[in-house]
N, C-alpha and C. Protein backbone atom coordinates (compact mmCIF):
# COMPACT_ATOMS: atom_id res chain seq x y z
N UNK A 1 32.04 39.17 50.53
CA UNK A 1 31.66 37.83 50.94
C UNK A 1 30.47 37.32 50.10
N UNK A 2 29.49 38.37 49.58
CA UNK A 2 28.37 37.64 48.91
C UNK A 2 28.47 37.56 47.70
N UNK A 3 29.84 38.17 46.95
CA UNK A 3 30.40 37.82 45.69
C UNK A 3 30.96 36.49 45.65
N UNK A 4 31.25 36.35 46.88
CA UNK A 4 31.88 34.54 46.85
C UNK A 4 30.84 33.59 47.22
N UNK A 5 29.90 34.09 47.75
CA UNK A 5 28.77 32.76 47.88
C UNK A 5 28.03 32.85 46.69
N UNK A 6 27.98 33.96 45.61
CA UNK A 6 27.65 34.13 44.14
C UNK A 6 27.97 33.09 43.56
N UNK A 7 29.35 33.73 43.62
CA UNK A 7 30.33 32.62 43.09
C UNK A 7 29.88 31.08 42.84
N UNK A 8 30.15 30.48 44.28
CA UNK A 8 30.04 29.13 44.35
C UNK A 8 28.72 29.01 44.09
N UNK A 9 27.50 29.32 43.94
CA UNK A 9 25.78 29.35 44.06
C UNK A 9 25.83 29.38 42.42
N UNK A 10 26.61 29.73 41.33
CA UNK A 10 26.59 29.97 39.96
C UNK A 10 27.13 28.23 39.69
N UNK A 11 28.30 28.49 40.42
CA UNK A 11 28.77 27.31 40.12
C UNK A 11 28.12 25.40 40.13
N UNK A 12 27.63 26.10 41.37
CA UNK A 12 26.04 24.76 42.07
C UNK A 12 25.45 24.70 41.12
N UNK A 13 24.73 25.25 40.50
CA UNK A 13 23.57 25.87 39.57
C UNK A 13 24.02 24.80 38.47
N UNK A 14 25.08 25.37 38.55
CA UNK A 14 25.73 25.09 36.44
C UNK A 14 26.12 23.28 36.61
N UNK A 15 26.45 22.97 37.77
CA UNK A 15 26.74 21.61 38.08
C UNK A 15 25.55 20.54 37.82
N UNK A 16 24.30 21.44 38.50
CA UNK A 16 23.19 20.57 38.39
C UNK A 16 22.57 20.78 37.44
N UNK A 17 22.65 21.34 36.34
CA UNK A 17 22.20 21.21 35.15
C UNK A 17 23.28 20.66 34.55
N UNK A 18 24.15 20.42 34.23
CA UNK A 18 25.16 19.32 33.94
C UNK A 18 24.94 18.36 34.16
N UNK A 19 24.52 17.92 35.54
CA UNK A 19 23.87 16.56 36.34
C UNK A 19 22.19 16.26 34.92
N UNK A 20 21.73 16.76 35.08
CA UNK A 20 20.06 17.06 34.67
C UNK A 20 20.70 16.58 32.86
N UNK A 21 21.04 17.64 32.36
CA UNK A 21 21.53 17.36 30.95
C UNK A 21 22.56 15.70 30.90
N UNK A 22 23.05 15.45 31.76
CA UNK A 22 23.88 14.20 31.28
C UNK A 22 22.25 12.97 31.82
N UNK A 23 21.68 13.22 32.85
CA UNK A 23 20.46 12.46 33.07
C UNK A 23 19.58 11.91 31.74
N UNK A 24 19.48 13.56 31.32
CA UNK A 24 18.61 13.39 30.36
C UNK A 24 19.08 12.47 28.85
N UNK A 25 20.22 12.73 28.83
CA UNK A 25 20.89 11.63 27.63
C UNK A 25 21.24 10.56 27.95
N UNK A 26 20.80 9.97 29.47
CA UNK A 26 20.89 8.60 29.81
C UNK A 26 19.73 7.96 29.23
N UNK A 27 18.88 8.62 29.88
CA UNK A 27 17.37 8.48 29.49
C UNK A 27 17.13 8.17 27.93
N UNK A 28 17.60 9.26 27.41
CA UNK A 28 17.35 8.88 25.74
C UNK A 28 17.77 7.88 25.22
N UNK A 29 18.94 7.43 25.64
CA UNK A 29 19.78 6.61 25.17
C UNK A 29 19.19 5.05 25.50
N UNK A 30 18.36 5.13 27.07
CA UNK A 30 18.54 3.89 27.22
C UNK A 30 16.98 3.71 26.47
N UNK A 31 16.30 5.17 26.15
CA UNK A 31 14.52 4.52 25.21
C UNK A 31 14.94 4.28 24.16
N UNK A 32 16.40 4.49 23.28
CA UNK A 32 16.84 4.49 22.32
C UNK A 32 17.24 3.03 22.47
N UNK A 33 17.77 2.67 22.86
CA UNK A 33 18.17 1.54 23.00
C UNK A 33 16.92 0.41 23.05
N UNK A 34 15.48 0.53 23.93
CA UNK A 34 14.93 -0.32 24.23
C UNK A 34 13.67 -0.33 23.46
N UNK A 35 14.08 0.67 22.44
CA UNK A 35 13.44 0.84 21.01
C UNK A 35 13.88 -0.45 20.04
N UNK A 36 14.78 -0.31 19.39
CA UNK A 36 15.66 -0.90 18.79
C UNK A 36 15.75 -2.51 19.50
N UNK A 37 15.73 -2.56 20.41
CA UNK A 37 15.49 -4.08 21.31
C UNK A 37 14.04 -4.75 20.46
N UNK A 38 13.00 -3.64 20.98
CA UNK A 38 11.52 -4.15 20.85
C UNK A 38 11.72 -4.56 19.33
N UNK A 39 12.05 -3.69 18.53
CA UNK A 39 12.13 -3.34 17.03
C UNK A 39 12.84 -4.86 16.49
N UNK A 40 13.79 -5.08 17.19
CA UNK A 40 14.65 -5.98 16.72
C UNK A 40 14.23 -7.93 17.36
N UNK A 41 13.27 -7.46 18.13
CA UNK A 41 12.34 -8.97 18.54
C UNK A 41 11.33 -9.12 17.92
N UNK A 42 10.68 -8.06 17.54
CA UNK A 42 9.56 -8.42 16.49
C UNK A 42 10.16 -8.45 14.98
N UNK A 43 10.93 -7.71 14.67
CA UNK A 43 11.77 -7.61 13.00
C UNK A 43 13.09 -8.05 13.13
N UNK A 44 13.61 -9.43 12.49
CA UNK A 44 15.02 -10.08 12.63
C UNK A 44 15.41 -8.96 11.96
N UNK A 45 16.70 -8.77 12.33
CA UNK A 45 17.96 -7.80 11.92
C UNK A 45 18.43 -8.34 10.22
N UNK A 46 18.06 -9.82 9.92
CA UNK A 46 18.08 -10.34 8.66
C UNK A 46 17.42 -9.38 7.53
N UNK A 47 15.81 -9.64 7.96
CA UNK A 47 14.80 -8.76 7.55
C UNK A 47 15.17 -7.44 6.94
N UNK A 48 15.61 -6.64 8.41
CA UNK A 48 16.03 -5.42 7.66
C UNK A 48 17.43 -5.17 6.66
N UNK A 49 18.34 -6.27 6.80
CA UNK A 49 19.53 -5.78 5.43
C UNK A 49 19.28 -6.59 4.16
N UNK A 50 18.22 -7.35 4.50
CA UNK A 50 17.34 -8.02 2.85
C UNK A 50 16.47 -6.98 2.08
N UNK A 51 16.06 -6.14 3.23
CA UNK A 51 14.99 -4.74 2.60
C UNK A 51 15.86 -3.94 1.95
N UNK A 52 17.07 -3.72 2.76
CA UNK A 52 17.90 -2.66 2.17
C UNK A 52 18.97 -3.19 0.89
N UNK A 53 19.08 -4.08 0.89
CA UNK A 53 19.43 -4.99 -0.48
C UNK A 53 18.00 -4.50 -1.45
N UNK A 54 17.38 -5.55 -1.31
CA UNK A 54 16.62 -5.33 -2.18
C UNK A 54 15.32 -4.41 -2.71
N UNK A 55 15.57 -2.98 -1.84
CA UNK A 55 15.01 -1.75 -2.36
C UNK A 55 16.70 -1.43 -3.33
N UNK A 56 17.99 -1.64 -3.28
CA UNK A 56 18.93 -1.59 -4.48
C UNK A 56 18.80 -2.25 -5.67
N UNK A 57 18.15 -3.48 -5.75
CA UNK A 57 18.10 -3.90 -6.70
C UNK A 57 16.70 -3.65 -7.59
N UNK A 58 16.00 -3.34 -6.26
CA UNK A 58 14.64 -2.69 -7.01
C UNK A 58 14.80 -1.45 -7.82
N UNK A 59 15.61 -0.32 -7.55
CA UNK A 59 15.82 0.35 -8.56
C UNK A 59 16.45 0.27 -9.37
N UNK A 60 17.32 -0.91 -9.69
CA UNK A 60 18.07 -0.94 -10.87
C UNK A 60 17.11 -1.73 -11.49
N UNK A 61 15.73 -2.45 -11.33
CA UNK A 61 14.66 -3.44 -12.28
C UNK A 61 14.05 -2.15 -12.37
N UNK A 62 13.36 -1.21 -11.74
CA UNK A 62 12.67 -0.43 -11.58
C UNK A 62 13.27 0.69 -13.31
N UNK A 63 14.11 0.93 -13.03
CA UNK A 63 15.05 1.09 -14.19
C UNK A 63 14.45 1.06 -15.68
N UNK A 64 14.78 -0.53 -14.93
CA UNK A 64 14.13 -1.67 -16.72
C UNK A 64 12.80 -1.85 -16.93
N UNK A 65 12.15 -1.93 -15.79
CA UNK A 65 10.64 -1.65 -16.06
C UNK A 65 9.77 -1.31 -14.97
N UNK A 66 9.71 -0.01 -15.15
CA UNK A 66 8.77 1.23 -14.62
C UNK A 66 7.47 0.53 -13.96
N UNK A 67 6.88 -0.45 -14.83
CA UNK A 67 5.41 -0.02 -14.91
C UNK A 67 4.86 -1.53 -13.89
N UNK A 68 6.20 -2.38 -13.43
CA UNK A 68 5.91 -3.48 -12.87
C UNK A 68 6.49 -3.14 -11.30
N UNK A 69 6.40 -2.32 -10.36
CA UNK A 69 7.26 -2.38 -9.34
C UNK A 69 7.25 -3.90 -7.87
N UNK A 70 5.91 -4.08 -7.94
CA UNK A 70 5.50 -5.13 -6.73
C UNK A 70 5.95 -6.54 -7.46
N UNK A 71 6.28 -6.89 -9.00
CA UNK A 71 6.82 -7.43 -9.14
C UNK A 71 8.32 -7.47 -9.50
N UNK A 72 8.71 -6.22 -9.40
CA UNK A 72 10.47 -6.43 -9.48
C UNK A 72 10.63 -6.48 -8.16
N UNK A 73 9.91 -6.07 -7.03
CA UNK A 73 10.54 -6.01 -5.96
C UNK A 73 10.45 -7.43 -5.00
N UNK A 74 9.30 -8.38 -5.56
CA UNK A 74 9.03 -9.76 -5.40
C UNK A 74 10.40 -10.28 -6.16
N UNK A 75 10.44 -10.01 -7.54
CA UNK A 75 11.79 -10.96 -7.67
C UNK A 75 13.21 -10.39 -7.63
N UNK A 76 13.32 -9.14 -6.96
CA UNK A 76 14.59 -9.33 -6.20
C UNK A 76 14.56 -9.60 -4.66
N UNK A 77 13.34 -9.90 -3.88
CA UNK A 77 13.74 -10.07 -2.93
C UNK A 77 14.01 -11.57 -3.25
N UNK A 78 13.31 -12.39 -4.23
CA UNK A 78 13.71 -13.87 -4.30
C UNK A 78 15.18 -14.10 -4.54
N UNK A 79 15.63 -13.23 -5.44
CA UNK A 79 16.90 -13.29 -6.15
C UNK A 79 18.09 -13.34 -5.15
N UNK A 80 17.71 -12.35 -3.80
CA UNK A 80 18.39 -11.99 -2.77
C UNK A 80 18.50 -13.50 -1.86
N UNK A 81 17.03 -13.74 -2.33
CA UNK A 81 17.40 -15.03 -1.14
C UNK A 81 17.56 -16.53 -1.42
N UNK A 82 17.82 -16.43 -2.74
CA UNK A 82 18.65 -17.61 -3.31
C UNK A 82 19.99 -17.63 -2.82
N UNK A 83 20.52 -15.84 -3.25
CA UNK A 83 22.24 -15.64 -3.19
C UNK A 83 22.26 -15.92 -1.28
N UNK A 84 21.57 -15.18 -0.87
CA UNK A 84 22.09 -15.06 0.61
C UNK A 84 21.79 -16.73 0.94
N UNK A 85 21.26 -17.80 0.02
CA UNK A 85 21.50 -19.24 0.73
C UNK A 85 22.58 -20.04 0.30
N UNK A 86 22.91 -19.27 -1.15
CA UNK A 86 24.07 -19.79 -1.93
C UNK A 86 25.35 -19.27 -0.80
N UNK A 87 25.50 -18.25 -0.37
CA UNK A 87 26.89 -17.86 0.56
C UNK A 87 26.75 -18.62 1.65
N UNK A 88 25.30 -18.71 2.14
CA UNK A 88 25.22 -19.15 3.74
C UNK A 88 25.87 -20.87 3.60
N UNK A 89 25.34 -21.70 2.32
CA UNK A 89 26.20 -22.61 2.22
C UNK A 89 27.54 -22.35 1.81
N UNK A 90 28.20 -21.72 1.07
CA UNK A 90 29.57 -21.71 1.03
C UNK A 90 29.94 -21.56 2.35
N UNK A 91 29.28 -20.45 3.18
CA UNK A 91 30.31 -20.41 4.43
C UNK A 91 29.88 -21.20 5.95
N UNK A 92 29.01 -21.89 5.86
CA UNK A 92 28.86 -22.91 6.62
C UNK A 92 28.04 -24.45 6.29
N UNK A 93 28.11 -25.43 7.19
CA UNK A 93 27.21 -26.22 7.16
C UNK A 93 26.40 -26.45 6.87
N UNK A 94 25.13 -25.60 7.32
CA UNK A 94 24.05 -26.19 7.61
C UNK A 94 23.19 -24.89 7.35
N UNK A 95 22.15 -25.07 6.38
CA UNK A 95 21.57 -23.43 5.75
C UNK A 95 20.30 -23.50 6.72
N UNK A 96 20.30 -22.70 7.46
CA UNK A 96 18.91 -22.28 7.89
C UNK A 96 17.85 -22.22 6.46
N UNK A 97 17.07 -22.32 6.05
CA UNK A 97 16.24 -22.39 4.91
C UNK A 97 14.90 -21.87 5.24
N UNK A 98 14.75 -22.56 6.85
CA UNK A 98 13.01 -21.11 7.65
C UNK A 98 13.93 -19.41 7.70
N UNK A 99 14.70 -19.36 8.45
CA UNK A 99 15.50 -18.22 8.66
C UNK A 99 15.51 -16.89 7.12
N UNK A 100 15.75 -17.62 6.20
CA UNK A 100 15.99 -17.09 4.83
C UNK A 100 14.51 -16.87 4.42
N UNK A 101 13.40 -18.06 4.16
CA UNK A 101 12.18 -18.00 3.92
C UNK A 101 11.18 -17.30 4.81
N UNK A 102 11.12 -17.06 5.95
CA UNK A 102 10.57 -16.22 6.90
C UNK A 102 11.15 -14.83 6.66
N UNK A 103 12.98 -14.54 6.48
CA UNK A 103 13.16 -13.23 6.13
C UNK A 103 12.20 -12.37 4.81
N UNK A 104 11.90 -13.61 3.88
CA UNK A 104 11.68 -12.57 2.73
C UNK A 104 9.97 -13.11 2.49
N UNK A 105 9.22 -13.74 3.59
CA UNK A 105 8.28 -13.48 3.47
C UNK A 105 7.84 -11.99 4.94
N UNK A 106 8.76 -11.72 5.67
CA UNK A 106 8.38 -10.25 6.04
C UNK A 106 7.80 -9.16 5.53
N UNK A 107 9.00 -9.76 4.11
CA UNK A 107 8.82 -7.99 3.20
C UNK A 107 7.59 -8.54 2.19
N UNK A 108 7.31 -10.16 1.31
CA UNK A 108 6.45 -10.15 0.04
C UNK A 108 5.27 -10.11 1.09
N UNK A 109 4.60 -10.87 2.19
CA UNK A 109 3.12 -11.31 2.41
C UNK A 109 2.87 -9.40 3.01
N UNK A 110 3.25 -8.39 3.44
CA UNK A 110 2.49 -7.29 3.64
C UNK A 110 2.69 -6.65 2.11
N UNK A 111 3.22 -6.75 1.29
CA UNK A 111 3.67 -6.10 -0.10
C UNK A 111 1.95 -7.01 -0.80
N UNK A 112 2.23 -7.84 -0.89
CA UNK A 112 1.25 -8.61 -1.99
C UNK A 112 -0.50 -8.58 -1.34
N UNK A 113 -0.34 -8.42 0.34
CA UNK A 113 -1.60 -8.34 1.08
C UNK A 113 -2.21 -6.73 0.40
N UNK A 114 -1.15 -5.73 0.51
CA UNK A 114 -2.03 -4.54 0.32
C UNK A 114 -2.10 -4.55 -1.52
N UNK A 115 -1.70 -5.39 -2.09
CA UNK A 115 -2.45 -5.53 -3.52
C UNK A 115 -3.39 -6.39 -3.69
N UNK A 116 -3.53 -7.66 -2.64
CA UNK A 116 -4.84 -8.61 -2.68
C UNK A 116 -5.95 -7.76 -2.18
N UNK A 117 -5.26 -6.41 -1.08
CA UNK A 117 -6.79 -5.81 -0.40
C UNK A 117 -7.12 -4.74 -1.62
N UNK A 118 -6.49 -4.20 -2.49
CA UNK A 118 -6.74 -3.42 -3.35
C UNK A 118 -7.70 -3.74 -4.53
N UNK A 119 -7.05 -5.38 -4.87
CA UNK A 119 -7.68 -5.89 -6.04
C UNK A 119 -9.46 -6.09 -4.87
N UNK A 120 -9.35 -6.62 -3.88
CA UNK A 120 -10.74 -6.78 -3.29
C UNK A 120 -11.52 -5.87 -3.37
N UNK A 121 -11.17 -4.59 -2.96
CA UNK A 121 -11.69 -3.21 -2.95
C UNK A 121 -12.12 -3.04 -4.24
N UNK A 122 -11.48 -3.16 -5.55
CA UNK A 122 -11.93 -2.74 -6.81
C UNK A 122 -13.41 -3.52 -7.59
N UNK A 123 -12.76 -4.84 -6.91
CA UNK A 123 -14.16 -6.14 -7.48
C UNK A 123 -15.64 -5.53 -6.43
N UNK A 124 -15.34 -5.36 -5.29
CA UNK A 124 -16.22 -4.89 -4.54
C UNK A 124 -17.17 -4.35 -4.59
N UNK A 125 -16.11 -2.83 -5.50
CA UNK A 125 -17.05 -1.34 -6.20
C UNK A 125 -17.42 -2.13 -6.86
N UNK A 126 -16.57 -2.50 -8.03
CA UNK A 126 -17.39 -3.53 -9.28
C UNK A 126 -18.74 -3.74 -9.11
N UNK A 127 -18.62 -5.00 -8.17
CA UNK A 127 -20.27 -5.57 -7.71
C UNK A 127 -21.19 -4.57 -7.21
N UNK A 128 -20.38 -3.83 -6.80
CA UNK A 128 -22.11 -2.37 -5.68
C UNK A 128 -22.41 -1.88 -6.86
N UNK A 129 -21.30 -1.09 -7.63
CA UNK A 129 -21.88 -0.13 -9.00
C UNK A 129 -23.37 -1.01 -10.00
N UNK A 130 -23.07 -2.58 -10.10
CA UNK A 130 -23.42 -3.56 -11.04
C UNK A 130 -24.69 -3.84 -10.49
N UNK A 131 -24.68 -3.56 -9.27
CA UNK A 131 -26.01 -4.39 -8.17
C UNK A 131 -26.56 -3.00 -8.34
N UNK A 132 -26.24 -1.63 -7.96
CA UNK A 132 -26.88 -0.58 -8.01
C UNK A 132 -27.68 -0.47 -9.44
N UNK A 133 -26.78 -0.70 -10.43
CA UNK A 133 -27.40 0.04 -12.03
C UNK A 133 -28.11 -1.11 -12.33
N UNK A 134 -28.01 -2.30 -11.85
CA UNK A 134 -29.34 -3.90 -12.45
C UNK A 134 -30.47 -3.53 -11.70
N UNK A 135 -30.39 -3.03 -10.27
CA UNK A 135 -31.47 -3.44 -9.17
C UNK A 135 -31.46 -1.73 -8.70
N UNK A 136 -31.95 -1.33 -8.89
CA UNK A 136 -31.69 0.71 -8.80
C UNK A 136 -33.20 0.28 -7.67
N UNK A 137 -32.93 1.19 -6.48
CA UNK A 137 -34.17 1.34 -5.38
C UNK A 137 -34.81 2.53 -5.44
N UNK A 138 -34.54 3.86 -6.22
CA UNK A 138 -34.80 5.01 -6.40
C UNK A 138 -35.41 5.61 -8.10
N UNK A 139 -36.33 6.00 -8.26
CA UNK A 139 -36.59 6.61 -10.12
C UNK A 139 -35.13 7.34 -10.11
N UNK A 140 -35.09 8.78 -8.96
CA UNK A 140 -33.69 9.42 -9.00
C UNK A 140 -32.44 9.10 -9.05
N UNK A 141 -32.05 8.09 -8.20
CA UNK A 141 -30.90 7.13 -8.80
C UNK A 141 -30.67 6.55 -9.87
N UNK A 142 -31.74 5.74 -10.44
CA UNK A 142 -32.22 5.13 -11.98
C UNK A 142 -31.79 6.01 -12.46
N UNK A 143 -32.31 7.17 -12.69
CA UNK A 143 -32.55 8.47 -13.79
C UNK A 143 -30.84 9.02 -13.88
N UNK A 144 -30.13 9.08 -12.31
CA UNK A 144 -28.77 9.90 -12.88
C UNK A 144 -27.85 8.78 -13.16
N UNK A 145 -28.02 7.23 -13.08
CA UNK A 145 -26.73 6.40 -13.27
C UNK A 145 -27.53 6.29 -14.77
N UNK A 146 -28.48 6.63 -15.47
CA UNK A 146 -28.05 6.48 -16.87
C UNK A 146 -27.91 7.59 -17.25
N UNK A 147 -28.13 8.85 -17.03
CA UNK A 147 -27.37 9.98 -17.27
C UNK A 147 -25.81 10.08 -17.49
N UNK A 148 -25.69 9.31 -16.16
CA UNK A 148 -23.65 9.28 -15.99
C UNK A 148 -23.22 8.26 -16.95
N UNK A 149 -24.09 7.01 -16.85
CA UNK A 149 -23.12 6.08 -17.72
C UNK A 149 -23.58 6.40 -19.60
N UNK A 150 -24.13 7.52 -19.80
CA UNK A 150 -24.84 7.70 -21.43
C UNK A 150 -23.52 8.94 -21.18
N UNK A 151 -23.27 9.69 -20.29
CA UNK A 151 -22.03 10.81 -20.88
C UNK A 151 -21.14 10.18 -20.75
N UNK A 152 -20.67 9.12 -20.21
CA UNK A 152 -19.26 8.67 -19.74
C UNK A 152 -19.10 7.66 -21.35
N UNK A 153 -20.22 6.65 -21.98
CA UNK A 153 -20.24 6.47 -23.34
C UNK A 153 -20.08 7.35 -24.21
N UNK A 154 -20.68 8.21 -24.08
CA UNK A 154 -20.20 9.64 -25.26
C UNK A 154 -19.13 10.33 -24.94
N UNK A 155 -18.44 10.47 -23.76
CA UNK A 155 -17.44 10.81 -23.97
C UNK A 155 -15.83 10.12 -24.37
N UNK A 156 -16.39 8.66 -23.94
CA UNK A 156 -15.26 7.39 -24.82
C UNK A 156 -15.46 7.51 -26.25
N UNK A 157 -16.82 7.38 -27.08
CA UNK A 157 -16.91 7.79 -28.01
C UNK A 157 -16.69 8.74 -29.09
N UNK A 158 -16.58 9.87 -28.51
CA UNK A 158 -16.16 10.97 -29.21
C UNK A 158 -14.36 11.06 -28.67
N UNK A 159 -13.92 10.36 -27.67
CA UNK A 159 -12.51 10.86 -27.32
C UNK A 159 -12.24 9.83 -28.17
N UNK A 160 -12.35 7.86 -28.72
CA UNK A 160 -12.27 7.62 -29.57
C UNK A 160 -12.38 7.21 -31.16
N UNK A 161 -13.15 8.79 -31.37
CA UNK A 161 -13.81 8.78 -32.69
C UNK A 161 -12.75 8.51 -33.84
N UNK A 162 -11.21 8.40 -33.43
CA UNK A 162 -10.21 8.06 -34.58
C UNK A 162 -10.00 7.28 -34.03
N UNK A 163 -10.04 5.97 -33.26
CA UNK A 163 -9.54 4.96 -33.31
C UNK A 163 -10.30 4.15 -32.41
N UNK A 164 -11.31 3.85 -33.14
CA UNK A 164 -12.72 3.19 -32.47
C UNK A 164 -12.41 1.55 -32.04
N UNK A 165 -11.78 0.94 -33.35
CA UNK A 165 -11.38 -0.31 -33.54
C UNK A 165 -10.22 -0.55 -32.43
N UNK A 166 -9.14 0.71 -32.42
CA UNK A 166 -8.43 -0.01 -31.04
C UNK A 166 -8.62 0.32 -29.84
N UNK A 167 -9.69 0.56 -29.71
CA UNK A 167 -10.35 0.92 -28.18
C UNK A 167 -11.88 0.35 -28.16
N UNK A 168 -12.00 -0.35 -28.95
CA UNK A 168 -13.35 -1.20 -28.87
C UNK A 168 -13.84 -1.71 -27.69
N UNK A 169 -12.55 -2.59 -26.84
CA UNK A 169 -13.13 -3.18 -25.84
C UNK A 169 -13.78 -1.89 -24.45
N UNK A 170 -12.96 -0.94 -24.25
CA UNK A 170 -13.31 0.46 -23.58
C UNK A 170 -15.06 0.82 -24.01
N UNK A 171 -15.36 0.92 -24.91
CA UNK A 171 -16.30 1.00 -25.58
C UNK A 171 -17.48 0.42 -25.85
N UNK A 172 -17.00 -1.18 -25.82
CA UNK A 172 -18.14 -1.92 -25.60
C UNK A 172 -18.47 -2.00 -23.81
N UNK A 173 -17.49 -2.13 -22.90
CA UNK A 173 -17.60 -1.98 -21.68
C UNK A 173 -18.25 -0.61 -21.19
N UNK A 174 -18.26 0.14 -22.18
CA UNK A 174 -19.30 1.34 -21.33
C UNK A 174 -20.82 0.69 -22.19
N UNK A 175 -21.07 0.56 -23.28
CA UNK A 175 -21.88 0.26 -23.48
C UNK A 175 -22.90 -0.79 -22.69
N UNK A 176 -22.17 -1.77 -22.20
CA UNK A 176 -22.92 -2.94 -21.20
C UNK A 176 -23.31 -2.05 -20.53
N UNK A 177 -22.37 -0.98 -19.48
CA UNK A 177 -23.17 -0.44 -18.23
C UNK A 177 -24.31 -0.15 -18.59
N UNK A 178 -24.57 1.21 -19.39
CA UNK A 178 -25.60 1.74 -20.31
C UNK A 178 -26.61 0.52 -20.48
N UNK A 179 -26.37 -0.23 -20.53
CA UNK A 179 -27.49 -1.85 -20.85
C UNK A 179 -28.01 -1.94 -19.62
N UNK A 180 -26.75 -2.33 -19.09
CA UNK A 180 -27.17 -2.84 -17.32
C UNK A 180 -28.60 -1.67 -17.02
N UNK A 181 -27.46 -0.34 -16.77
CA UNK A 181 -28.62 0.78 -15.81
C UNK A 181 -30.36 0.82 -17.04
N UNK A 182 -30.20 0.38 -18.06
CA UNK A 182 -31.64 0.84 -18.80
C UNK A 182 -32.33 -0.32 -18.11
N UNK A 183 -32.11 -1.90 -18.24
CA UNK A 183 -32.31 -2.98 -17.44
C UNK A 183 -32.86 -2.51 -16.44
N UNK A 184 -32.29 -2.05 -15.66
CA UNK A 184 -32.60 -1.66 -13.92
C UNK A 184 -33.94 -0.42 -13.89
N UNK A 185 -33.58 0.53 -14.79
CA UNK A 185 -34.80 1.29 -14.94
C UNK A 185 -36.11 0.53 -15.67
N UNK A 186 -35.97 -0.34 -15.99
CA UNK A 186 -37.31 -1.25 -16.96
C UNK A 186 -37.61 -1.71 -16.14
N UNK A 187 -36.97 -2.57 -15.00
CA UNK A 187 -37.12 -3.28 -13.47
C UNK A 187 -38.14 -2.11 -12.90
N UNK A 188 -37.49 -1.30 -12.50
CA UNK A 188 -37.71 -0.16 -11.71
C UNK A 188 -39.67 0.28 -12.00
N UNK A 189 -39.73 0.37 -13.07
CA UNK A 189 -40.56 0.89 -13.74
C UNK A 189 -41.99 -0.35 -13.65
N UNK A 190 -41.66 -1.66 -14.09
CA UNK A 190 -41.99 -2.73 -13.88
C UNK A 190 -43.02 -3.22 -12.83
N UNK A 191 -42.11 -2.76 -11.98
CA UNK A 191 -42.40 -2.77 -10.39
C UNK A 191 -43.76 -1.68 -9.74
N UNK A 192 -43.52 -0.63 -10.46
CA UNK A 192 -44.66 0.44 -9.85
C UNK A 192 -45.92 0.27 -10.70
N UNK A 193 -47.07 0.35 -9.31
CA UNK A 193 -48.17 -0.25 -9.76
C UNK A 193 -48.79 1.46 -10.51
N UNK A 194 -49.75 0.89 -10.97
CA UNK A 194 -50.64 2.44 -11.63
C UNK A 194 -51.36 2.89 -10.76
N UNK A 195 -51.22 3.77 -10.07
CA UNK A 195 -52.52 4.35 -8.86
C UNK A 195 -53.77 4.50 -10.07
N UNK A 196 -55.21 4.10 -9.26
CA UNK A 196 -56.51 4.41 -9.55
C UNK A 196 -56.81 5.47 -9.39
């Protein structure tokens, strides 16, 4: 008798984890689903088969030229959204023209933002390095930014000791720094009175 209430007690068991396991892929299915909802109200479904177009055509420019990617991928997403207005008029009425222009500014204004924040970042250093080596607040600071910028000149110098003339501008641009930071140490120097 307690082989048969085994029995059926194995069987209970195995039912409700059957129950539990089909639960659990309801569940997934329906965060899966209300993923893809959220995903698809904030990102038109346009958006994403213009990306996937034109990361294809980006590697076939990419191809042709290596060394430009944020602009092959700017003009195939344009390229994409000429054609996708050229069909949308062949096959209807009336071209949405925000629809198309909102799709492919999704993908250029975050593409071209993280190269406007890059180019900002670089002018930035620019100005701190330029403000540091004119206006130096330290003798020790003074003393190692012309240290760094007198080896970083000698070492443009001697790396272009055969071809001085086509690397001139490299060359004269280390030289200014070297100007700048001696500037800043003459400041520097300028400034401190003579103790009695």
């Amino acid at each position: 008798m307690s082989a048969i209430t085994d029995f059926f007690q194995k069987i209970q068991n195995q039912i409700v984890e059957i129950q539990t396991t089909i639960n659990q892929i309801k569940t997934s299915w329906e965060n899966f689903q209300k993923f893809w909802d959220l995903f698809f109200t904030l990102v038109p479904w346009e958006v994403l088969l213009l990306l996937i177009f034109s990361v294809i055509l980006l590697s076939i420019f990419n191809s042709i030229s290596p060394s430009t990617p944020k602009a092959n991928l700017t003009i195939a997403v344009g390229l994409l959204a000429l054609l996708w207005s050229y069909f949308w008029g062949l096959f209807s009425e009336s071209i949405s023209y925000s629809k198309v222009i909102l799709s492919s500014l999704y993908i250029l204004i975050p593409l071209h933002a993280i190269g406007f924040g890059q180019w900002v970042y670089l002018w930035g250093k620019k100005l701190y390095w330029k403000k540091r080596r004119i206006a130096p607040k330290q003798w020790d600071a003074a003393l190692h930014q012309i240290s760094l910028d007198y080896h970083a000149l000698m070492g443009k110098a001697h790396g272009f000791h055969n071809a001085i003339q086509e690397n001139r501008n490299e060359i004269q641009s280390e030289i200014e720094r070297l100007e700048q930071s001696l500037q800043g140490i003459k400041l520097l120097v300028s400034k401190q009175k003579p103790q009695d």
